[in-house]
N, C-alpha and C. Protein backbone atom coordinates (compact mmCIF):
# COMPACT_ATOMS: atom_id res chain seq x y z
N UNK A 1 65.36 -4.99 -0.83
CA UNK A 1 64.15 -5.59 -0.27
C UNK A 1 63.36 -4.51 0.44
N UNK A 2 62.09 -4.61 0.17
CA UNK A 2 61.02 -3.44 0.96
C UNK A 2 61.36 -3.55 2.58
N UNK A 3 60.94 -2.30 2.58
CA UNK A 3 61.17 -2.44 4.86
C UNK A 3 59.14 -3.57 4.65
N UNK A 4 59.68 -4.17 6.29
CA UNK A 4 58.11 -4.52 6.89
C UNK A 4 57.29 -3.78 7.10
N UNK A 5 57.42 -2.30 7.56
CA UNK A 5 56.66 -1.87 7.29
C UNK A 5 55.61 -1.51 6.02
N UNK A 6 56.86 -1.01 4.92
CA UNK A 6 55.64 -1.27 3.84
C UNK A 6 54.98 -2.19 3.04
N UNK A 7 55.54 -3.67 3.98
CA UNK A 7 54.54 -5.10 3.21
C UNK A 7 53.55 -4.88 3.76
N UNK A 8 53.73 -4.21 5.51
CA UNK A 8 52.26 -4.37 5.89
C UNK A 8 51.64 -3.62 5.64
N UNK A 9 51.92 -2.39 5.31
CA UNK A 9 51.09 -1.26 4.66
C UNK A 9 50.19 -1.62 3.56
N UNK A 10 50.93 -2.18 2.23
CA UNK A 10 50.38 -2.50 1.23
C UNK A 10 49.34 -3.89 1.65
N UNK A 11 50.10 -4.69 2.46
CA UNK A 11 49.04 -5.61 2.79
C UNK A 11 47.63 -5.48 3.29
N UNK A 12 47.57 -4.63 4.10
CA UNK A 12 46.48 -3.87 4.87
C UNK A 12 45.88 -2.54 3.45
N UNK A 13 46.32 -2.43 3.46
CA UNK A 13 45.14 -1.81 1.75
C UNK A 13 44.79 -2.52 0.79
N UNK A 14 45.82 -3.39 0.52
CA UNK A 14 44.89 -4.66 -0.28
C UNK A 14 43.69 -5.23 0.37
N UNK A 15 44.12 -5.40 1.66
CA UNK A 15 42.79 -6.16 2.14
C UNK A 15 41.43 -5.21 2.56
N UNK A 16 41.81 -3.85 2.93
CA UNK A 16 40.95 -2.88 2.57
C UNK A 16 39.76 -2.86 1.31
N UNK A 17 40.56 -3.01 0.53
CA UNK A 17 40.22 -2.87 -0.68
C UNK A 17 39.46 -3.94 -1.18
N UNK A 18 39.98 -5.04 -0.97
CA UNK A 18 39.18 -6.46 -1.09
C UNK A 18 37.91 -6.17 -0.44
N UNK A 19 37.70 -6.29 0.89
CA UNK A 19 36.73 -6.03 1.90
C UNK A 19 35.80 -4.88 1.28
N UNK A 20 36.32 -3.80 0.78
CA UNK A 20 35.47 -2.83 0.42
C UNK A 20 34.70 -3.45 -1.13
N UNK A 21 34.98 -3.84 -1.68
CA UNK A 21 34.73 -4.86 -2.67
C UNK A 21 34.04 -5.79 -2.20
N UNK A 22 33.83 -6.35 -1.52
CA UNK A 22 33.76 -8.22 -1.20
C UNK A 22 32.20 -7.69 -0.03
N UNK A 23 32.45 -6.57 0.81
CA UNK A 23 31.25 -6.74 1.67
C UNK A 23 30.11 -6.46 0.94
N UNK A 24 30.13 -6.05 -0.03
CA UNK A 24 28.71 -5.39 -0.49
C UNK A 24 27.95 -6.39 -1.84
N UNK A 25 29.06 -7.11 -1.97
CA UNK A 25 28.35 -8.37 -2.76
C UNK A 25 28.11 -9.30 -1.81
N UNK A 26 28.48 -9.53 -0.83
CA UNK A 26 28.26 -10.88 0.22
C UNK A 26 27.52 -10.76 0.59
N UNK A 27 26.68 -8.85 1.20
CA UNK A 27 25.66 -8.14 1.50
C UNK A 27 23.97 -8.86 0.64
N UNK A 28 24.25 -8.97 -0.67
CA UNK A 28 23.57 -9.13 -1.68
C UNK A 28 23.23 -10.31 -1.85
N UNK A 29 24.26 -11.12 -2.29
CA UNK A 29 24.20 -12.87 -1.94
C UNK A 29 23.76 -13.42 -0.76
N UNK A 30 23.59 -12.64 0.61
CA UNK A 30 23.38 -13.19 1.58
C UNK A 30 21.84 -13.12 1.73
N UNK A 31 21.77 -11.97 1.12
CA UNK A 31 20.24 -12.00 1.38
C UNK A 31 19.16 -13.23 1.30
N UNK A 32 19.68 -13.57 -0.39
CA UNK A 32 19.12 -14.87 -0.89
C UNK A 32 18.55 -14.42 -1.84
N UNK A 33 18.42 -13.32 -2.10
CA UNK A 33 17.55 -12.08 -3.20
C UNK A 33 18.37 -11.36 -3.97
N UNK A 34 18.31 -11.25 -5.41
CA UNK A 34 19.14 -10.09 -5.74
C UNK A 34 18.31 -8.82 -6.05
N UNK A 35 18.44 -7.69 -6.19
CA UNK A 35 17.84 -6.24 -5.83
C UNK A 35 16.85 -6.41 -6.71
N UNK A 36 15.89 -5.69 -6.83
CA UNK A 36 14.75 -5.83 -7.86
C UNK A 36 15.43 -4.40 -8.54
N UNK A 37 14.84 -4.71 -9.65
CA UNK A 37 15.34 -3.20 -10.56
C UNK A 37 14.47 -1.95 -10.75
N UNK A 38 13.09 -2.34 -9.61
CA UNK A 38 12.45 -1.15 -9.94
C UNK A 38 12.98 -0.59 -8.21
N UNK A 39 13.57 0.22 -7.88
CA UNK A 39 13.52 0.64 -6.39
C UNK A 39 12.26 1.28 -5.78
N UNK A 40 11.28 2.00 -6.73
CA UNK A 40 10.33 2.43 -6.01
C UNK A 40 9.85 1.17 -4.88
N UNK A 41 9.89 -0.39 -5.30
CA UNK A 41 9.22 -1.04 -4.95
C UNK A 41 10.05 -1.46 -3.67
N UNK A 42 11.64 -1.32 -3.48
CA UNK A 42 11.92 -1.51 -2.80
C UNK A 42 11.71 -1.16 -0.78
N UNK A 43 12.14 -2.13 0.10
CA UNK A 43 11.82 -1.48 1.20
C UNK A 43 13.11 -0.52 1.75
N UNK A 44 11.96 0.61 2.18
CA UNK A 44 13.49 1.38 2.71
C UNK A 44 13.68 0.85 4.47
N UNK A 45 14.75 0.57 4.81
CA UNK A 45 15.28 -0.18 5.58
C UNK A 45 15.65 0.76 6.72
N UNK A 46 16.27 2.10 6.59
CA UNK A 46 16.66 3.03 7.37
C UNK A 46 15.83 4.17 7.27
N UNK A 47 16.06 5.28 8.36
CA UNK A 47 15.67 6.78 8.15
C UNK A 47 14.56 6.76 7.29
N UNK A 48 13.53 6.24 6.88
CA UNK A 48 12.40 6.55 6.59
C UNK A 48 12.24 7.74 6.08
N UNK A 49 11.12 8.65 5.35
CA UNK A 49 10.79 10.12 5.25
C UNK A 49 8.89 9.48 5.18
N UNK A 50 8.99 10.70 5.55
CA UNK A 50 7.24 10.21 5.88
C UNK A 50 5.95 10.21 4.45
N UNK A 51 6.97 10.73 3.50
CA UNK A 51 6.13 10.72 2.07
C UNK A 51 6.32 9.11 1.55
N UNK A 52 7.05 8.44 2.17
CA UNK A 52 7.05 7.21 1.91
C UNK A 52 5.97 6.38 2.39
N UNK A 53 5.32 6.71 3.21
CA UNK A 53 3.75 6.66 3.79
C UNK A 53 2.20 7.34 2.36
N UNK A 54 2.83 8.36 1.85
CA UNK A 54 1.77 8.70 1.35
C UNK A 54 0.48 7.80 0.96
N UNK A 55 1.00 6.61 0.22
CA UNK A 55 -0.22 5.43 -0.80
C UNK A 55 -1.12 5.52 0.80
N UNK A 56 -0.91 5.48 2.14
CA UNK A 56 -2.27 5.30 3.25
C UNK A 56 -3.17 6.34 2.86
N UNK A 57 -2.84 7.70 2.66
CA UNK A 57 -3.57 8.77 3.10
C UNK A 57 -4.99 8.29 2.20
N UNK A 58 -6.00 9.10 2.80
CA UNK A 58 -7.43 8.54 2.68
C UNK A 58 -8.42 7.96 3.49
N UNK A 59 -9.62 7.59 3.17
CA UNK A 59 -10.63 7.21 3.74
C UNK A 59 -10.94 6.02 4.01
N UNK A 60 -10.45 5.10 4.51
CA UNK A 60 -10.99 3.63 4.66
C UNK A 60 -11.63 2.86 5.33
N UNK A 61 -13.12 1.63 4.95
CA UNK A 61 -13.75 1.15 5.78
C UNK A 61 -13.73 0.15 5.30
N UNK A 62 -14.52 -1.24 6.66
CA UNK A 62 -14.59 -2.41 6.57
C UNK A 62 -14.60 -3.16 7.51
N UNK A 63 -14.55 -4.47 7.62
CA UNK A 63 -14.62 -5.10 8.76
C UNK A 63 -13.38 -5.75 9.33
N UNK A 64 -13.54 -5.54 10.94
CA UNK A 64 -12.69 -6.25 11.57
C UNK A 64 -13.05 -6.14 13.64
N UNK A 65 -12.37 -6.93 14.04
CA UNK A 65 -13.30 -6.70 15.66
C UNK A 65 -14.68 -6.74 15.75
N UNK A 66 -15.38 -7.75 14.87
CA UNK A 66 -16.24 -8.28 15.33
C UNK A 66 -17.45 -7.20 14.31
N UNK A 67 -16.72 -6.24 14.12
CA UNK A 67 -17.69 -4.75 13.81
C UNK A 67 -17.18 -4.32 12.02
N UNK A 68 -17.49 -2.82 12.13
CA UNK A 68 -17.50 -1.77 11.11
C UNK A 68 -16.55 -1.10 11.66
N UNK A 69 -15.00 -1.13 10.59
CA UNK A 69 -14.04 -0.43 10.96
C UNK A 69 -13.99 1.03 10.07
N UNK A 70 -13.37 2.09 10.40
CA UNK A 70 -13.51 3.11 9.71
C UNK A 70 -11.88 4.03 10.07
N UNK A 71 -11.14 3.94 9.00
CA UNK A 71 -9.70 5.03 9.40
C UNK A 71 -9.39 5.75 8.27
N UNK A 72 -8.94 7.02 8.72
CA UNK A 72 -9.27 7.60 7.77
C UNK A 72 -7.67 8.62 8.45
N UNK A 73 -6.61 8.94 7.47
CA UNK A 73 -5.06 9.30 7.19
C UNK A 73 -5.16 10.53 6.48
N UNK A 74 -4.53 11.43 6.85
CA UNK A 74 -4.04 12.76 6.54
C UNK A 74 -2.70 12.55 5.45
N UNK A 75 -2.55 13.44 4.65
CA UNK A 75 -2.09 13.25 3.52
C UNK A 75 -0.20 14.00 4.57
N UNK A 76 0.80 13.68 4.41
CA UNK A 76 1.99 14.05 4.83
C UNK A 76 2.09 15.54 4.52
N UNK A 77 2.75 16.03 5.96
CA UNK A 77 2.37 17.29 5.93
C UNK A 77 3.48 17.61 7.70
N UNK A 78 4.62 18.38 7.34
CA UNK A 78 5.20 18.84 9.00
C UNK A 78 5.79 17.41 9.20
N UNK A 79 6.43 16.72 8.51
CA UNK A 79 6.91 15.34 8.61
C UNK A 79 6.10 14.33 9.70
N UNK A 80 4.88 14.87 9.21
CA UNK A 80 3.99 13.55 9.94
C UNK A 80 2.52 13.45 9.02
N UNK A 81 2.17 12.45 9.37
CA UNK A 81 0.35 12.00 9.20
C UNK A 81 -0.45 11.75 10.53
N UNK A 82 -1.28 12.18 10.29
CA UNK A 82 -2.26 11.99 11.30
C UNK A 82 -2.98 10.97 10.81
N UNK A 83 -4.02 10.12 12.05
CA UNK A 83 -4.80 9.28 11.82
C UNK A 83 -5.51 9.39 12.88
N UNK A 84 -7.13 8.62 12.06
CA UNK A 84 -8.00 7.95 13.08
C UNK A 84 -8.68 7.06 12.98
N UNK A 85 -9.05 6.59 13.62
CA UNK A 85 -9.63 5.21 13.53
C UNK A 85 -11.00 4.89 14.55
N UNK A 86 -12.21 4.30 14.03
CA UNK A 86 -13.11 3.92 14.84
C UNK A 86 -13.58 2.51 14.82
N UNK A 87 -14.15 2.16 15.79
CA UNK A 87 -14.67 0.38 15.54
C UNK A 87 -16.31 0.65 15.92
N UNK A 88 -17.15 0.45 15.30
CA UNK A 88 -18.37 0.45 14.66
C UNK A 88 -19.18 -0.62 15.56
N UNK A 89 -20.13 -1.30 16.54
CA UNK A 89 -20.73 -2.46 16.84
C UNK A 89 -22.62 -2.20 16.83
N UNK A 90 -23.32 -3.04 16.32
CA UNK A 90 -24.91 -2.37 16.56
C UNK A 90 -25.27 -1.02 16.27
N UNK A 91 -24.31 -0.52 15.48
CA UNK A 91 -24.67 1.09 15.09
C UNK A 91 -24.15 1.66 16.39
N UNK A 92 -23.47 1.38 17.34
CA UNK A 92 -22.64 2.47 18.73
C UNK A 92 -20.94 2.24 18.44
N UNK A 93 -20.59 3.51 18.79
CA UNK A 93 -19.06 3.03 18.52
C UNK A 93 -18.95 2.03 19.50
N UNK A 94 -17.64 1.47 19.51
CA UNK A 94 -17.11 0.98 20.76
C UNK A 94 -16.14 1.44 21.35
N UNK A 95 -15.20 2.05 20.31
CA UNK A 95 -14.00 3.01 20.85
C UNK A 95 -13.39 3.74 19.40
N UNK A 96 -11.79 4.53 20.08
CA UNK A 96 -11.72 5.43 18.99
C UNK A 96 -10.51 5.58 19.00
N UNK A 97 -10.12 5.99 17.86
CA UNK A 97 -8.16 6.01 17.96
C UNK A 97 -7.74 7.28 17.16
N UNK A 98 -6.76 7.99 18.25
CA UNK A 98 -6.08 9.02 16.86
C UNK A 98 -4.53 8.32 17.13
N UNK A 99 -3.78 8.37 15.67
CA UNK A 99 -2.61 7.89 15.39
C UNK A 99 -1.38 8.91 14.87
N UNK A 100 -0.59 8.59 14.58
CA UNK A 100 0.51 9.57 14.60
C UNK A 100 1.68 8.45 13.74
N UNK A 101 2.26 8.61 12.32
CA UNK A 101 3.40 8.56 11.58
C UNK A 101 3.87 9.29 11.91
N UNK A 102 5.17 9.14 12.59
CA UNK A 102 6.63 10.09 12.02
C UNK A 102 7.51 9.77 13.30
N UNK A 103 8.61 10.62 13.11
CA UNK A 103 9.56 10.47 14.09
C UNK A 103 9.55 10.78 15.69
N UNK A 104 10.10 10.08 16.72
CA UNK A 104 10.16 10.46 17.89
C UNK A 104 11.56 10.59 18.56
N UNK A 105 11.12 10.65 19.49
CA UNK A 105 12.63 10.66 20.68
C UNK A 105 13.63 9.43 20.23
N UNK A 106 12.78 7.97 20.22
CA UNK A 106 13.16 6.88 19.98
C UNK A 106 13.64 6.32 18.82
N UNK A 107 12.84 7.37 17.60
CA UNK A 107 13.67 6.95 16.22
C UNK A 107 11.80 7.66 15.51
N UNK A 108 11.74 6.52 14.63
CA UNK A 108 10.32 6.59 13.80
C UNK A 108 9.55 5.51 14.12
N UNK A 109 8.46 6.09 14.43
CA UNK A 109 7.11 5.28 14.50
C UNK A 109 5.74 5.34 14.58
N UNK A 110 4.85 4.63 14.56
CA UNK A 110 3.50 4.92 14.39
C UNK A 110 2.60 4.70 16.18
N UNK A 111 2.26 5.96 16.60
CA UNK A 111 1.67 6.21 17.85
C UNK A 111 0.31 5.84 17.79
N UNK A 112 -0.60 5.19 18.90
CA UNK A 112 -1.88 5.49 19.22
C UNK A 112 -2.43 5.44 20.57
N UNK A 113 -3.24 6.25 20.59
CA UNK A 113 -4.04 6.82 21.50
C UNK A 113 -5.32 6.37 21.74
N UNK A 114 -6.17 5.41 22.33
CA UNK A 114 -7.21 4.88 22.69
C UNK A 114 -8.26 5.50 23.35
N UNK A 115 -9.25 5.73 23.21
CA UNK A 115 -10.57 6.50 23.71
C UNK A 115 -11.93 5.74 23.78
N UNK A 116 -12.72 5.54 24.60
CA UNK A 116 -13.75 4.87 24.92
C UNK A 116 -14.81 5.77 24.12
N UNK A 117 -15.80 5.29 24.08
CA UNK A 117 -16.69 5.93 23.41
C UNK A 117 -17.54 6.74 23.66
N UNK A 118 -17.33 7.52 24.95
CA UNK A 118 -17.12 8.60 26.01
C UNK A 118 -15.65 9.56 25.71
N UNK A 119 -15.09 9.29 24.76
CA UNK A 119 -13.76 10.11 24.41
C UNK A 119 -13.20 10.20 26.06
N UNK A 120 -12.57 9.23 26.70
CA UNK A 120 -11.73 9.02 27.62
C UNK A 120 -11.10 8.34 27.64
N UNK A 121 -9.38 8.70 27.29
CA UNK A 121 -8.44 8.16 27.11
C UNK A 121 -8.25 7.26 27.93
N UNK A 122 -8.08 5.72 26.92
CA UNK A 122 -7.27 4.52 27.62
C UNK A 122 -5.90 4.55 28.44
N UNK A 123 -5.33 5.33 27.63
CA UNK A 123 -3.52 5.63 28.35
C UNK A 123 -3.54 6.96 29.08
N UNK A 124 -2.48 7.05 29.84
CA UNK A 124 -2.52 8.35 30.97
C UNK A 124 -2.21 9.22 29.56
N UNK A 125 -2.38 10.72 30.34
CA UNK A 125 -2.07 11.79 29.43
C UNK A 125 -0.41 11.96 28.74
N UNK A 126 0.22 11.03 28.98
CA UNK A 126 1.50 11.33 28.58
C UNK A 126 1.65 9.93 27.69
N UNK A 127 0.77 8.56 27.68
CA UNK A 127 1.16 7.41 27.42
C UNK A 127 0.52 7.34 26.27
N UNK A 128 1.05 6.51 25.11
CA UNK A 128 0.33 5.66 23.79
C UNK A 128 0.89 4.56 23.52
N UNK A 129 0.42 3.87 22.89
CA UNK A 129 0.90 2.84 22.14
C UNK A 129 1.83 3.11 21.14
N UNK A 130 3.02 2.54 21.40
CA UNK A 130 4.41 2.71 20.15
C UNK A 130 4.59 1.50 19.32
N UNK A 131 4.43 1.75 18.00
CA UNK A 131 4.74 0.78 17.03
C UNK A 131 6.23 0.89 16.59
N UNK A 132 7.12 0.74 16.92
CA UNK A 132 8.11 1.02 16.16
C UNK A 132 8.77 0.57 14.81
N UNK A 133 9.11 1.51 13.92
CA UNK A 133 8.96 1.04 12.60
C UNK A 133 9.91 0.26 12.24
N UNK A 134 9.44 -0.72 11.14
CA UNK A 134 10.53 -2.08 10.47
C UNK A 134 10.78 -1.85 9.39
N UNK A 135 9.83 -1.28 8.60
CA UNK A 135 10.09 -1.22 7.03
C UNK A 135 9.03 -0.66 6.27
N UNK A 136 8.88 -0.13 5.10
CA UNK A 136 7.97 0.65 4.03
C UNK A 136 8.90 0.48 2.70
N UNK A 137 7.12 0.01 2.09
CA UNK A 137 7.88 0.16 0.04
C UNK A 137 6.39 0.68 0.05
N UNK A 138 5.97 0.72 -1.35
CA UNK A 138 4.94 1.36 -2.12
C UNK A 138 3.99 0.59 -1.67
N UNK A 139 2.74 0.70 -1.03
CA UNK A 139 1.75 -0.82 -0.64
C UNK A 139 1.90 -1.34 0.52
N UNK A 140 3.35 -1.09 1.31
CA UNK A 140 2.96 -2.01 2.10
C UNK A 140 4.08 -1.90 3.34
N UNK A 141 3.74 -1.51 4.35
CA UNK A 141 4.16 -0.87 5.80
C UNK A 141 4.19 -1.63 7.19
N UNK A 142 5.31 -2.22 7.62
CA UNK A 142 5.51 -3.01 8.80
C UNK A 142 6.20 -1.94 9.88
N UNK A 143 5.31 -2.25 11.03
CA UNK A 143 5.30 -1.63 12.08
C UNK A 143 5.84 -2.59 13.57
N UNK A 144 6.59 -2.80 14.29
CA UNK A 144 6.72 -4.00 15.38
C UNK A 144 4.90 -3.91 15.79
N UNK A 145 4.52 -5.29 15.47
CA UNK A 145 3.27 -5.04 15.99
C UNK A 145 2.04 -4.67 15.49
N UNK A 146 1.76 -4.26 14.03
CA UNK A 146 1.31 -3.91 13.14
C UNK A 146 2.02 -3.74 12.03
N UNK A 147 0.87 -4.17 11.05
CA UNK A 147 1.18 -4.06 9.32
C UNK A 147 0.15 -2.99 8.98
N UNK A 148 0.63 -2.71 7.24
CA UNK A 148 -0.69 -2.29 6.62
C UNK A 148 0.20 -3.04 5.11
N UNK A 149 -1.15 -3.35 4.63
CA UNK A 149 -0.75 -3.71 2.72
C UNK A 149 -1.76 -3.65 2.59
N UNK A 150 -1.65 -2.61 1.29
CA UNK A 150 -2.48 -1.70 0.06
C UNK A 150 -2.15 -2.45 -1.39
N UNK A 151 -3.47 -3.28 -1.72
CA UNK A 151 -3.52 -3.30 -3.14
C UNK A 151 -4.87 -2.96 -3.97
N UNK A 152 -4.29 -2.11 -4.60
CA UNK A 152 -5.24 -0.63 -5.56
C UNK A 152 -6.19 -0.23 -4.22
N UNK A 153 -7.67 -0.95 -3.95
CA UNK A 153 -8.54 0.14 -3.36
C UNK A 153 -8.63 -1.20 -2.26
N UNK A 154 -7.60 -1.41 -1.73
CA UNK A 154 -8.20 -2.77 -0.65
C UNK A 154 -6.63 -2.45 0.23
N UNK A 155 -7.06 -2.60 1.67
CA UNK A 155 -6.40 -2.10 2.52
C UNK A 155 -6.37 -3.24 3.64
N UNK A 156 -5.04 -3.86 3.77
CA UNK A 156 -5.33 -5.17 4.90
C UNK A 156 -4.54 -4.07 6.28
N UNK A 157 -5.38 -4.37 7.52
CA UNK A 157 -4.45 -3.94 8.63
C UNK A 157 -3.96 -4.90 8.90
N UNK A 158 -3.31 -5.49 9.88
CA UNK A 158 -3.10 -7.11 11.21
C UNK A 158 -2.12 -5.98 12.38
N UNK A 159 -2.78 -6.65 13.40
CA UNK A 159 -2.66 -6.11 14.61
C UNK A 159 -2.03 -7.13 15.59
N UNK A 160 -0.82 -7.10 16.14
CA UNK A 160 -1.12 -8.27 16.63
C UNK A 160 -1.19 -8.36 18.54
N UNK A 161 -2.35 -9.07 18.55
CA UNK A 161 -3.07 -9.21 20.14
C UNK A 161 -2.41 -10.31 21.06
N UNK A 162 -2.36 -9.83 22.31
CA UNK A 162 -2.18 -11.03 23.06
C UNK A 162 -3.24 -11.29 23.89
N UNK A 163 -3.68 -12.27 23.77
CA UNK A 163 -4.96 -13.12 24.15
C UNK A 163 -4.63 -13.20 26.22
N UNK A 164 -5.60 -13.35 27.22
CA UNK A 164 -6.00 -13.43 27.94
C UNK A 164 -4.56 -14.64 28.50
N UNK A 165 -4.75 -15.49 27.67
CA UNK A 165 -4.05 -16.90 28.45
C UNK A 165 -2.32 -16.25 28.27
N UNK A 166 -2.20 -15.08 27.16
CA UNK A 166 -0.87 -14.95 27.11
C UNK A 166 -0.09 -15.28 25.58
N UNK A 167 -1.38 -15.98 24.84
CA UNK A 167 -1.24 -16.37 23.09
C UNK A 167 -0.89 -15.01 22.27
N UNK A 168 -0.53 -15.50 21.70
CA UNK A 168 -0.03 -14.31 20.47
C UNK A 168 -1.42 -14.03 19.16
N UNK A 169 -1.89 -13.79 18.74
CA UNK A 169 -2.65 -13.71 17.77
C UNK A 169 -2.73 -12.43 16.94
N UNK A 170 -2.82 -12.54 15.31
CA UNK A 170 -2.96 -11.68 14.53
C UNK A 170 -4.41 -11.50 14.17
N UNK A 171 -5.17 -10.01 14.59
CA UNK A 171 -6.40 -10.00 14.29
C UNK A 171 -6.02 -8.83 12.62
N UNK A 172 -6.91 -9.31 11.77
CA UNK A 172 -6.74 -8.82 10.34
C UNK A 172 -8.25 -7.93 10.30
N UNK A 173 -7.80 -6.56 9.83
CA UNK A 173 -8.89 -5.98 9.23
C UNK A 173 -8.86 -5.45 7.60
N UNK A 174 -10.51 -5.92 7.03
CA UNK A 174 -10.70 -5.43 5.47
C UNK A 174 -10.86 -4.57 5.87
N UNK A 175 -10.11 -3.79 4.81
CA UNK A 175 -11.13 -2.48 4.74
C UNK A 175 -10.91 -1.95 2.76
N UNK A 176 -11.74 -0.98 2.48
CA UNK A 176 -11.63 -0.75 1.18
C UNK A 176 -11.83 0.85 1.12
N UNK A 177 -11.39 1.23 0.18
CA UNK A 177 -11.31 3.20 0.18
C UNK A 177 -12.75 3.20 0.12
N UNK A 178 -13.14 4.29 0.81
CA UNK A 178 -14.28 4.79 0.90
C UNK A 178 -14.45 6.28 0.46
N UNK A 179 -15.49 6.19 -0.53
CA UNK A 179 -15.77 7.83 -1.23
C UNK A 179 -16.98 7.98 -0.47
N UNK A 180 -16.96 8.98 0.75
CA UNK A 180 -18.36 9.15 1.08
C UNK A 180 -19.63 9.90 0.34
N UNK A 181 -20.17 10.02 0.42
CA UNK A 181 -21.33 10.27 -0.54
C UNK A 181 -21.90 12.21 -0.36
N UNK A 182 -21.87 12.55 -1.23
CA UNK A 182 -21.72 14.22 -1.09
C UNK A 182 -23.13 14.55 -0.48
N UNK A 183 -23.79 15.41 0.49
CA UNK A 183 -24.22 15.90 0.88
C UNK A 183 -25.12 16.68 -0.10
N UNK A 184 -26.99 15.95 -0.20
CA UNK A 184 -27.69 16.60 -0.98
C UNK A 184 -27.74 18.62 -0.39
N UNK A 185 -28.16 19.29 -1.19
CA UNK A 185 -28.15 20.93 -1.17
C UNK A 185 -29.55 20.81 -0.74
């Protein structure tokens, strides 16, 4: 007859083994989804790389805040993108944003920086706004707190605001790629 020790040995690697087996389909089934077969489309869930951002880079305008929105993304470059952003009212700005993809102290996320239309920063010199990131596939980018989804030349932001009384609200901006117009000679 085997010693106890090696029932439990073998017992405990069987169940190893099961488990190593068994978590990664339960993983799958639990979702409620099974994987799509194209992965580009998939979301990457962890560790991010910032070329997974690329489909933003470009020029985009449209409406949202009442106004003429205008942001316009640096193509990935030094594991980040730059951004900026303006809000348009009566032909005067109203304010102005530079943004920041990529990694921080805290993990990965998307930064901004607020400026009056006097270029005087809303946040102290050390402070921005942190989005911290949830997820990215091809099109379409969740931020805690912000989205973006890209389909072909149409660009949805949603932001989401908390209202005066303390309400939650999602303000949505169109916007569409913008080819600005070349400069007669």
């Amino acid at each position: 007859m085997k010693s106890l020790n090696h029932l439990l040995s073998t017992f405990t690697c069987t169940r190893l083994r099961v488990c190593a087996l068994a978590l990664p389909l339960l993983f799958v089934l639990g979702t409620g989804n099974l994987p799509d077969e194209n992965l580009d489309d998939e979301a990457v869930a962890a560790n991010p790389k910032i070329e997974d951002f690329s489909w933003l880079a470009g020029e985009w305008r449209g409406e949202g805040f009442g106004g003429t929105c205008e942001e316009i993304w640096s193509h990935p470059l030094a594991g980040t993108m730059v951004g900026t952003f303006r809000l348009v009212k009566d032909d005067q700005v109203v304010f102005y944003e530079i943004m920041v993809i990529g990694p921080d102290d805290d993990g990965f996320a998307l930064k901004v920086k607020h400026f009056s239309r006097e270029f005087v920063a809303w946040e102290d010199k050390e402070g921005a706004v942190r989005f911290p990131y949830e997820s990215v596939k091809k099109g379409d980018a969740r931020f805690s707190g912000l989205t973006f989804a890209r389909d072909q030349d149409k660009l949805e932001i949603k932001v989401r605001m908390r209202e005066s009384d303390g309400s939650i609200r999602w303000e949505p901006i169109q916007m569409k790629r913008h080819q600005p117009s070349k400069p007669k000679n």
